[in-house]
PDB file of N, CA and C in Angstrom:
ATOM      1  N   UNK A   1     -75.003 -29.285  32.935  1.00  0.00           N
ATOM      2  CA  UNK A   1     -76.069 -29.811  32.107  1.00  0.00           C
ATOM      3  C   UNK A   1     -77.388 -29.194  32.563  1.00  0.00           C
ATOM      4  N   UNK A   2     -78.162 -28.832  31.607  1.00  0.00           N
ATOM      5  CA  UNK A   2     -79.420 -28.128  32.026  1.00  0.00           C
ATOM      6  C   UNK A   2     -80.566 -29.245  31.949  1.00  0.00           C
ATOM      7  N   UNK A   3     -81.522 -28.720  32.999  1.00  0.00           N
ATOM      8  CA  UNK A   3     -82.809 -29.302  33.289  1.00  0.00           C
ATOM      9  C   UNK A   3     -83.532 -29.549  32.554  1.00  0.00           C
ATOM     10  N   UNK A   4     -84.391 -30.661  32.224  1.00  0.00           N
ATOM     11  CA  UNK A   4     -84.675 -31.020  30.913  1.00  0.00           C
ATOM     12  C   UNK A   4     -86.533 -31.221  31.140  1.00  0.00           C
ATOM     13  N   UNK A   5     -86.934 -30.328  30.245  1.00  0.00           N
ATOM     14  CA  UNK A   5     -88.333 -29.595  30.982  1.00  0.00           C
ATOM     15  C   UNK A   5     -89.445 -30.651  29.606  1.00  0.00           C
ATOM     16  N   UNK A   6     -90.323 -30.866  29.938  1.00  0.00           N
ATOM     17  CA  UNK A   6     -91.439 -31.289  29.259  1.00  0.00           C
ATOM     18  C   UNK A   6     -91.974 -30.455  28.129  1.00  0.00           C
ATOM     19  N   UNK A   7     -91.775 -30.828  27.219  1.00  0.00           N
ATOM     20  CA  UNK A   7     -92.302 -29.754  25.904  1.00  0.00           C
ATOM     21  C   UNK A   7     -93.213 -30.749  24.976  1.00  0.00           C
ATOM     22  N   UNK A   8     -93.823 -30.376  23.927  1.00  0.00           N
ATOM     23  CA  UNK A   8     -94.627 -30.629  22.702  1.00  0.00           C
ATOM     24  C   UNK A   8     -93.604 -30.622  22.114  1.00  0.00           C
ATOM     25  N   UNK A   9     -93.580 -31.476  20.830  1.00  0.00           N
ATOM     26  CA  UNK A   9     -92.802 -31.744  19.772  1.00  0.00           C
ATOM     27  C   UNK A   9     -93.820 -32.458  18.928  1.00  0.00           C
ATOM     28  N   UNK A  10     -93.798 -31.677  17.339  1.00  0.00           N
ATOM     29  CA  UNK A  10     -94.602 -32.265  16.554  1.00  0.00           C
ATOM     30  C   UNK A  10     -93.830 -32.780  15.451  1.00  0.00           C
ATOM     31  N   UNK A  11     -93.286 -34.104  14.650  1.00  0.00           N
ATOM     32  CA  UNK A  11     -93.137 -34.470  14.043  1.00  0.00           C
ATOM     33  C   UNK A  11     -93.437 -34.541  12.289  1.00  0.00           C
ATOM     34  N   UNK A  12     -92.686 -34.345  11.724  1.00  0.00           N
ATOM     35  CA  UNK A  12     -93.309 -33.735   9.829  1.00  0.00           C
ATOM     36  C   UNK A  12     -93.108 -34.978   9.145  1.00  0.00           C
ATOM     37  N   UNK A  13     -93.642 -35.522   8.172  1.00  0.00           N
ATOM     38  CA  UNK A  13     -93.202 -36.462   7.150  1.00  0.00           C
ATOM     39  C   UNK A  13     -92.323 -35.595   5.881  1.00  0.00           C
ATOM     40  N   UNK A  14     -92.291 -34.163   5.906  1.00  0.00           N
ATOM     41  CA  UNK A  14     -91.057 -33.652   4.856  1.00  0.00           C
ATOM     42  C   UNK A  14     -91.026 -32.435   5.733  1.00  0.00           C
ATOM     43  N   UNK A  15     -89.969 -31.784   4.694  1.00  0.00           N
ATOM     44  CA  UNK A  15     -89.550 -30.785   5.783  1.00  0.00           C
ATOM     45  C   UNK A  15     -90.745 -29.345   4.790  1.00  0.00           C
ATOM     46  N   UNK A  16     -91.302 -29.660   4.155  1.00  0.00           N
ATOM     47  CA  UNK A  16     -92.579 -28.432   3.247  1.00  0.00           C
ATOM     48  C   UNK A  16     -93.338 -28.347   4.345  1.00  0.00           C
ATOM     49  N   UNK A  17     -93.853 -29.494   5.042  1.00  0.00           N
ATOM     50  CA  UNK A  17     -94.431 -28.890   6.188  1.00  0.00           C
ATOM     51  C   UNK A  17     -94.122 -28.530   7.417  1.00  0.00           C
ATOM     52  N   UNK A  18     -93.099 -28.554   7.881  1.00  0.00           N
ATOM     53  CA  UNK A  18     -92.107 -28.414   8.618  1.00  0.00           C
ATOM     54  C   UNK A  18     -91.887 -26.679   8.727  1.00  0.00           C
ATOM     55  N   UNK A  19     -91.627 -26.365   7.484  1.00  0.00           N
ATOM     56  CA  UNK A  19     -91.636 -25.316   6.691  1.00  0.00           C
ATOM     57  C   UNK A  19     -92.803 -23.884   6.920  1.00  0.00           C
ATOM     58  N   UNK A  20     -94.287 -25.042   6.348  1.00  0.00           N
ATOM     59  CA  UNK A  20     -95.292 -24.129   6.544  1.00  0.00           C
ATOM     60  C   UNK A  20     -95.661 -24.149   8.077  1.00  0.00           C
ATOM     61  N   UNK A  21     -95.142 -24.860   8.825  1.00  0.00           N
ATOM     62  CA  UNK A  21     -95.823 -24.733  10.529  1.00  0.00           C
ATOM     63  C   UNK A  21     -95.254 -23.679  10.843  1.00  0.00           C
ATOM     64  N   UNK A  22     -94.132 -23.610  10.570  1.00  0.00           N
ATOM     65  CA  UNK A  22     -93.153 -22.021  10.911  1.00  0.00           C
ATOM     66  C   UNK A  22     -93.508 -21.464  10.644  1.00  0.00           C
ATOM     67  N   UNK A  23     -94.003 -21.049   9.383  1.00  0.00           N
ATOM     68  CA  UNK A  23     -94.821 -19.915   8.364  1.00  0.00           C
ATOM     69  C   UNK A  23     -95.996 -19.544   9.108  1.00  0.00           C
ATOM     70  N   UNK A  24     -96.694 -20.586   9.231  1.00  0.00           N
ATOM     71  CA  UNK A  24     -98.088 -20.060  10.029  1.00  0.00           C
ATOM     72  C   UNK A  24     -97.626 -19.665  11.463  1.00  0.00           C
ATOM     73  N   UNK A  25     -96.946 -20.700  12.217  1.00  0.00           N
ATOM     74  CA  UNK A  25     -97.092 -19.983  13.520  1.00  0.00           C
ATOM     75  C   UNK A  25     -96.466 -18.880  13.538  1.00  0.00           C
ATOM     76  N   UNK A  26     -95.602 -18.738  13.130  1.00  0.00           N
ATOM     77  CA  UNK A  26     -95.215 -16.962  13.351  1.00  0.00           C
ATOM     78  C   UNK A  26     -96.301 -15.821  12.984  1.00  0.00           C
ATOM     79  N   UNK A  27     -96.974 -15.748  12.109  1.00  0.00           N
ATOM     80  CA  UNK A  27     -98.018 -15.241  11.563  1.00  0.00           C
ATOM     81  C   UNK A  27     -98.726 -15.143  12.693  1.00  0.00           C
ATOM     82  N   UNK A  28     -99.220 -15.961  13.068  1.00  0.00           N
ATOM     83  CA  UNK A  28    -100.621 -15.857  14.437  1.00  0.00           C
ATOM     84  C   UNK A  28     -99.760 -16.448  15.635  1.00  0.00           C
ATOM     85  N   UNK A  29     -98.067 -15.667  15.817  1.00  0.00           N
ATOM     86  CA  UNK A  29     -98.000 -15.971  17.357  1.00  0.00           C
ATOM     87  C   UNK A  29     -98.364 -16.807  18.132  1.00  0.00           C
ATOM     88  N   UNK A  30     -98.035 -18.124  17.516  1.00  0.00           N
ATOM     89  CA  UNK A  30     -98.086 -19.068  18.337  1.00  0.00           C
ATOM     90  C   UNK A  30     -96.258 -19.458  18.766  1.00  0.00           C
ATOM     91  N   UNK A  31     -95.967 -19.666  19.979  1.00  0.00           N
ATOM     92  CA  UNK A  31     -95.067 -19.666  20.489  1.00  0.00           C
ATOM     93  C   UNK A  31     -94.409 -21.444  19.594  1.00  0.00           C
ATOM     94  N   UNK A  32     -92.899 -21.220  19.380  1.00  0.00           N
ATOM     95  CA  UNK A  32     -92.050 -22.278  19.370  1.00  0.00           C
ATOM     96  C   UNK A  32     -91.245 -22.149  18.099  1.00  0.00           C
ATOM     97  N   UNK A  33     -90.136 -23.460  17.998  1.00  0.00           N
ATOM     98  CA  UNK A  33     -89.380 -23.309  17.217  1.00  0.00           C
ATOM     99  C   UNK A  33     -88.745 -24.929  15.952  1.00  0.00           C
ATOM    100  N   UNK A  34     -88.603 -24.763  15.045  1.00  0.00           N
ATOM    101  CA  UNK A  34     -88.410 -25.764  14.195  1.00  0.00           C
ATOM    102  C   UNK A  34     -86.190 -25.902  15.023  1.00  0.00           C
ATOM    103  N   UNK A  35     -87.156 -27.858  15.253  1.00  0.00           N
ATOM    104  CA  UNK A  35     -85.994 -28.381  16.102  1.00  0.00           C
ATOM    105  C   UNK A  35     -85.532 -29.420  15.109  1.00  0.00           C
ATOM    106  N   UNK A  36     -84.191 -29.992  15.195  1.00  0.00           N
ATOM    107  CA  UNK A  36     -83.706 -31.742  15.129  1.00  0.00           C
ATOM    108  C   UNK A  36     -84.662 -32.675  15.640  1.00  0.00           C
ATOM    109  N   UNK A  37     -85.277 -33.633  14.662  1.00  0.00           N
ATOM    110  CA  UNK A  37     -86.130 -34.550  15.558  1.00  0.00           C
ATOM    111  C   UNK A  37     -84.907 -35.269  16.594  1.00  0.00           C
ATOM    112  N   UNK A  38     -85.678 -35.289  18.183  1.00  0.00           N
ATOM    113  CA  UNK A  38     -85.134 -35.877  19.049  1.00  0.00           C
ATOM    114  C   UNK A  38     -84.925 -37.717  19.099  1.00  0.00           C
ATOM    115  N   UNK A  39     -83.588 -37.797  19.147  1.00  0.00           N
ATOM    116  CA  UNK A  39     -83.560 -39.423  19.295  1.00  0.00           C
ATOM    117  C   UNK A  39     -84.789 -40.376  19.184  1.00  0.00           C
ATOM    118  N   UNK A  40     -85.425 -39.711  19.881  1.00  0.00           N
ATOM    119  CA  UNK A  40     -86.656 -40.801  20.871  1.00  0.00           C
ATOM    120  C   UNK A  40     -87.701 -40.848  19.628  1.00  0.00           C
ATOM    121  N   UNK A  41     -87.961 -39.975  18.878  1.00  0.00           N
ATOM    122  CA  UNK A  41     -88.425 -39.638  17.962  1.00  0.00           C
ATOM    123  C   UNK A  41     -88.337 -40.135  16.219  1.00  0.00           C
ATOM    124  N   UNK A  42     -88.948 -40.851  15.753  1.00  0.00           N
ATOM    125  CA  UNK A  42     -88.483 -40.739  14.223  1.00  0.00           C
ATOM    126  C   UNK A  42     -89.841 -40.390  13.260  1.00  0.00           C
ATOM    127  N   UNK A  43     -88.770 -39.297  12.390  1.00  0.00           N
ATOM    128  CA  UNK A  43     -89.672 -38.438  11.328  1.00  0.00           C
ATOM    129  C   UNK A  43     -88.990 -38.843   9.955  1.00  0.00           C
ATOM    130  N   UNK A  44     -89.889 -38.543   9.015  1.00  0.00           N
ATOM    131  CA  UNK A  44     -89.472 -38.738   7.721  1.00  0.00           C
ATOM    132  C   UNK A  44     -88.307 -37.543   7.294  1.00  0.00           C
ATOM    133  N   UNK A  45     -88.560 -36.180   7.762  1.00  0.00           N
ATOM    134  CA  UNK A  45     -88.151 -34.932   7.153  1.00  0.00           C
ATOM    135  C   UNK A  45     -86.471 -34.836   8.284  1.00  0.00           C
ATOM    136  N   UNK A  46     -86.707 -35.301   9.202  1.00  0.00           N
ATOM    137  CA  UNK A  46     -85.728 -34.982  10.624  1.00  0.00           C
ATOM    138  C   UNK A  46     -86.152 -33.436  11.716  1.00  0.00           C
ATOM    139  N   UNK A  47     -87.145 -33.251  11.160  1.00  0.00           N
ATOM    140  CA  UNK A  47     -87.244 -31.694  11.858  1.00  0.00           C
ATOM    141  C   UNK A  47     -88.513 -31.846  12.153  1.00  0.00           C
ATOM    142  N   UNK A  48     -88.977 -31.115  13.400  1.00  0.00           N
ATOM    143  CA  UNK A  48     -89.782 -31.232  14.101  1.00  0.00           C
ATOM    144  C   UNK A  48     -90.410 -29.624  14.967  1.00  0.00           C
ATOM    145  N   UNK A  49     -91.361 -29.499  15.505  1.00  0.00           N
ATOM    146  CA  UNK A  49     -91.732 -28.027  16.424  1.00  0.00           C
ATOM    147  C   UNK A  49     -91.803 -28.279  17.271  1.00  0.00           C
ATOM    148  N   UNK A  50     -91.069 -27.583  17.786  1.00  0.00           N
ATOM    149  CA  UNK A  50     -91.098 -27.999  19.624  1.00  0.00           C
ATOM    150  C   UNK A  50     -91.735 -26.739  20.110  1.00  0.00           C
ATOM    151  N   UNK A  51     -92.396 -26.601  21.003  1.00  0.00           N
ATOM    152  CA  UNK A  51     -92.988 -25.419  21.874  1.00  0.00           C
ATOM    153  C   UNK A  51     -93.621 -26.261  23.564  1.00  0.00           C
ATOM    154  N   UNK A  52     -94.248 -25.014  24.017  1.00  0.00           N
ATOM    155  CA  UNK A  52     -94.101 -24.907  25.449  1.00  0.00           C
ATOM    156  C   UNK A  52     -95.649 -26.037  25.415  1.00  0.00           C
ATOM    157  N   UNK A  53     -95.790 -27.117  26.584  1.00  0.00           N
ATOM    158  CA  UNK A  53     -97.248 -27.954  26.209  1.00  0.00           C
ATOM    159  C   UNK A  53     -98.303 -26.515  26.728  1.00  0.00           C
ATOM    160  N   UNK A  54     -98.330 -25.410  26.857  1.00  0.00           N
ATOM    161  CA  UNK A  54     -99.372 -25.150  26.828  1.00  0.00           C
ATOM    162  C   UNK A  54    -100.028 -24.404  25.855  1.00  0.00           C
ATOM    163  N   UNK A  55     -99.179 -24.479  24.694  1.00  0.00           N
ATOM    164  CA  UNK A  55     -99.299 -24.078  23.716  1.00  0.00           C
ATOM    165  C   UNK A  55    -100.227 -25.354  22.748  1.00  0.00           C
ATOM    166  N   UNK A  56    -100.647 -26.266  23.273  1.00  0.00           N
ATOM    167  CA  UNK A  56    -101.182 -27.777  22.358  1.00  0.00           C
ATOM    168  C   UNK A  56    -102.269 -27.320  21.325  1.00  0.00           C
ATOM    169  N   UNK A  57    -103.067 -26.901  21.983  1.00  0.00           N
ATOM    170  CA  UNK A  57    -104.271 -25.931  21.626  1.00  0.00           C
ATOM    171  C   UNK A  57    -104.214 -25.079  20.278  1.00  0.00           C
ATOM    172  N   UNK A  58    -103.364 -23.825  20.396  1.00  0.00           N
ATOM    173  CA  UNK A  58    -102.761 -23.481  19.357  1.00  0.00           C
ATOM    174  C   UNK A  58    -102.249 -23.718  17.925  1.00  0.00           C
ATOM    175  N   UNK A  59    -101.206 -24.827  18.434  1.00  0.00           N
ATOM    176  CA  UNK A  59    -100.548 -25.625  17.759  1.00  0.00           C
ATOM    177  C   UNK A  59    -101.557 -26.576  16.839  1.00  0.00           C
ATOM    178  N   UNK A  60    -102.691 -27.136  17.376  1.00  0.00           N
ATOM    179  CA  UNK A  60    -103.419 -27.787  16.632  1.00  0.00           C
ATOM    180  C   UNK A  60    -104.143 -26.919  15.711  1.00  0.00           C
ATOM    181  N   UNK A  61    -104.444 -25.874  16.417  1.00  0.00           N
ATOM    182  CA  UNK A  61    -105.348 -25.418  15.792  1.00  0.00           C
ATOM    183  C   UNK A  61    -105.005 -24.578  14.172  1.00  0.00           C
ATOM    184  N   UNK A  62    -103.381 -24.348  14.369  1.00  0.00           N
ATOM    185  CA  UNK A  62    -102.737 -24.349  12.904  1.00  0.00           C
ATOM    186  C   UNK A  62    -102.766 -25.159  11.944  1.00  0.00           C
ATOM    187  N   UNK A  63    -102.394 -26.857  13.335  1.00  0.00           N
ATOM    188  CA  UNK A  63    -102.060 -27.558  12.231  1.00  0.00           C
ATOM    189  C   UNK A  63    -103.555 -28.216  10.996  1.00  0.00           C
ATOM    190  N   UNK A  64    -104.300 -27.840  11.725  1.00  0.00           N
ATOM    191  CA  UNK A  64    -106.125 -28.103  11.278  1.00  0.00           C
ATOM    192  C   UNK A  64    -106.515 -27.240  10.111  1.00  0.00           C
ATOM    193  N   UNK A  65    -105.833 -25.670  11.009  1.00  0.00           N
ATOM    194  CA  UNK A  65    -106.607 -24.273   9.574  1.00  0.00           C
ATOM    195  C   UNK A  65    -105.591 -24.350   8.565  1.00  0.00           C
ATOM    196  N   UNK A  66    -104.869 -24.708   8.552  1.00  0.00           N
ATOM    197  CA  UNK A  66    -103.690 -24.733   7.281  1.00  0.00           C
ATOM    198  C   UNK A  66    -103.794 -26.232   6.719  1.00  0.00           C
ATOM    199  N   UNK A  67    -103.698 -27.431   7.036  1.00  0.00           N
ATOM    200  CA  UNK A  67    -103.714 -28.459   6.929  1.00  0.00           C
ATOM    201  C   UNK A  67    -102.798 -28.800   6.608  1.00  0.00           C
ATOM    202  N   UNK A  68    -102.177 -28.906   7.771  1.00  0.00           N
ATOM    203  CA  UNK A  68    -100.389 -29.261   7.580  1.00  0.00           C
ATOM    204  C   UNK A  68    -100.375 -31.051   8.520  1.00  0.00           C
ATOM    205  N   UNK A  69     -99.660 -31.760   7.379  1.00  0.00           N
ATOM    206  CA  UNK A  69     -99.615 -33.084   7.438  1.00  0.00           C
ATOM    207  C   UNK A  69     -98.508 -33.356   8.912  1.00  0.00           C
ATOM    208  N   UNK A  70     -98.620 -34.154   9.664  1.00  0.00           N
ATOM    209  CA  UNK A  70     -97.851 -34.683  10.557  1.00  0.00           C
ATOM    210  C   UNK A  70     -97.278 -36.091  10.675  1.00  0.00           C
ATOM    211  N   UNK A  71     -96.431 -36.259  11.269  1.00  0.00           N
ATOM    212  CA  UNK A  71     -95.898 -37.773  11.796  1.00  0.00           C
ATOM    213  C   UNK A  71     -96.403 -38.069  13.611  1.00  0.00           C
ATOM    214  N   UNK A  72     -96.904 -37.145  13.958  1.00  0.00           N
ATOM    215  CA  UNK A  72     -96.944 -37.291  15.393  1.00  0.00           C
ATOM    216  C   UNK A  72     -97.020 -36.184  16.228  1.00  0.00           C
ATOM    217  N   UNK A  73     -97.775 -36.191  17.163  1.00  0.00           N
ATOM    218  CA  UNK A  73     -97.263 -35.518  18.346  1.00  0.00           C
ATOM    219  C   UNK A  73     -97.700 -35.662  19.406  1.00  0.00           C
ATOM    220  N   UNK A  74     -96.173 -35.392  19.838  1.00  0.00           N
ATOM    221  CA  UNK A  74     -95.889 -35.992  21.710  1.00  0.00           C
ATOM    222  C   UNK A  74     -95.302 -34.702  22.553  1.00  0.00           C
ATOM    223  N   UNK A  75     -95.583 -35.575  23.779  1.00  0.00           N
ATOM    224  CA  UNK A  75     -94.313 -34.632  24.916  1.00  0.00           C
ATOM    225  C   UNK A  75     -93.907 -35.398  25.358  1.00  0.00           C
ATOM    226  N   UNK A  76     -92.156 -34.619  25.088  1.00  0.00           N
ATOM    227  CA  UNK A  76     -91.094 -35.679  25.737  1.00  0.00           C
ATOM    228  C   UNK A  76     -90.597 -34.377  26.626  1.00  0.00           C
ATOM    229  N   UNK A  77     -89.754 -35.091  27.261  1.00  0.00           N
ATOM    230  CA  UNK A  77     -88.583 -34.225  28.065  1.00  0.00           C
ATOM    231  C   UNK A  77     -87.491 -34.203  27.606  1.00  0.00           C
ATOM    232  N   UNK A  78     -86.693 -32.401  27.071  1.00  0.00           N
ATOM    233  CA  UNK A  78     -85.980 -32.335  26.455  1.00  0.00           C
ATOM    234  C   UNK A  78     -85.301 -31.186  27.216  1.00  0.00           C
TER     235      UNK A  78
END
């Protein structure tokens, strides 16, 4: 069983935005990947972005210039 490291996970209310977070972050290289929302977690869409927490910064700053709707975001250990 592998070590279960502290990450960001951002939560979607559908999966359109779910969708466009991928879209944008790949575009401007922001590190991470569209996950299963985790147990601990509940989303409307089930899918979620997980990336590295030092990426928070970033990550917001997509989710702000695009205006992509959320359910949340946390760091859990996954």
């Amino acid at each position: 069983m592998r070590e279960k490291k502290l990450m960001l996970v951002v939560a979607f209310p559908n999966t359109t935005n779910a969708m466009a977070m991928e879209k944008y972050c790949r575009q401007r290289g922001v590190g991470g990947r569209l996950i299963a929302v985790p147990p601990s977690i509940t989303a409307g869409c089930g899918m979620a972005w997980c990336a590295e927490p030092e990426a928070e910064a970033a990550v917001k700053e997509v989710l702000s210039g695009q205006s992509i709707g959320t359910e949340g975001i946390y760091r859990i250990l996954l």
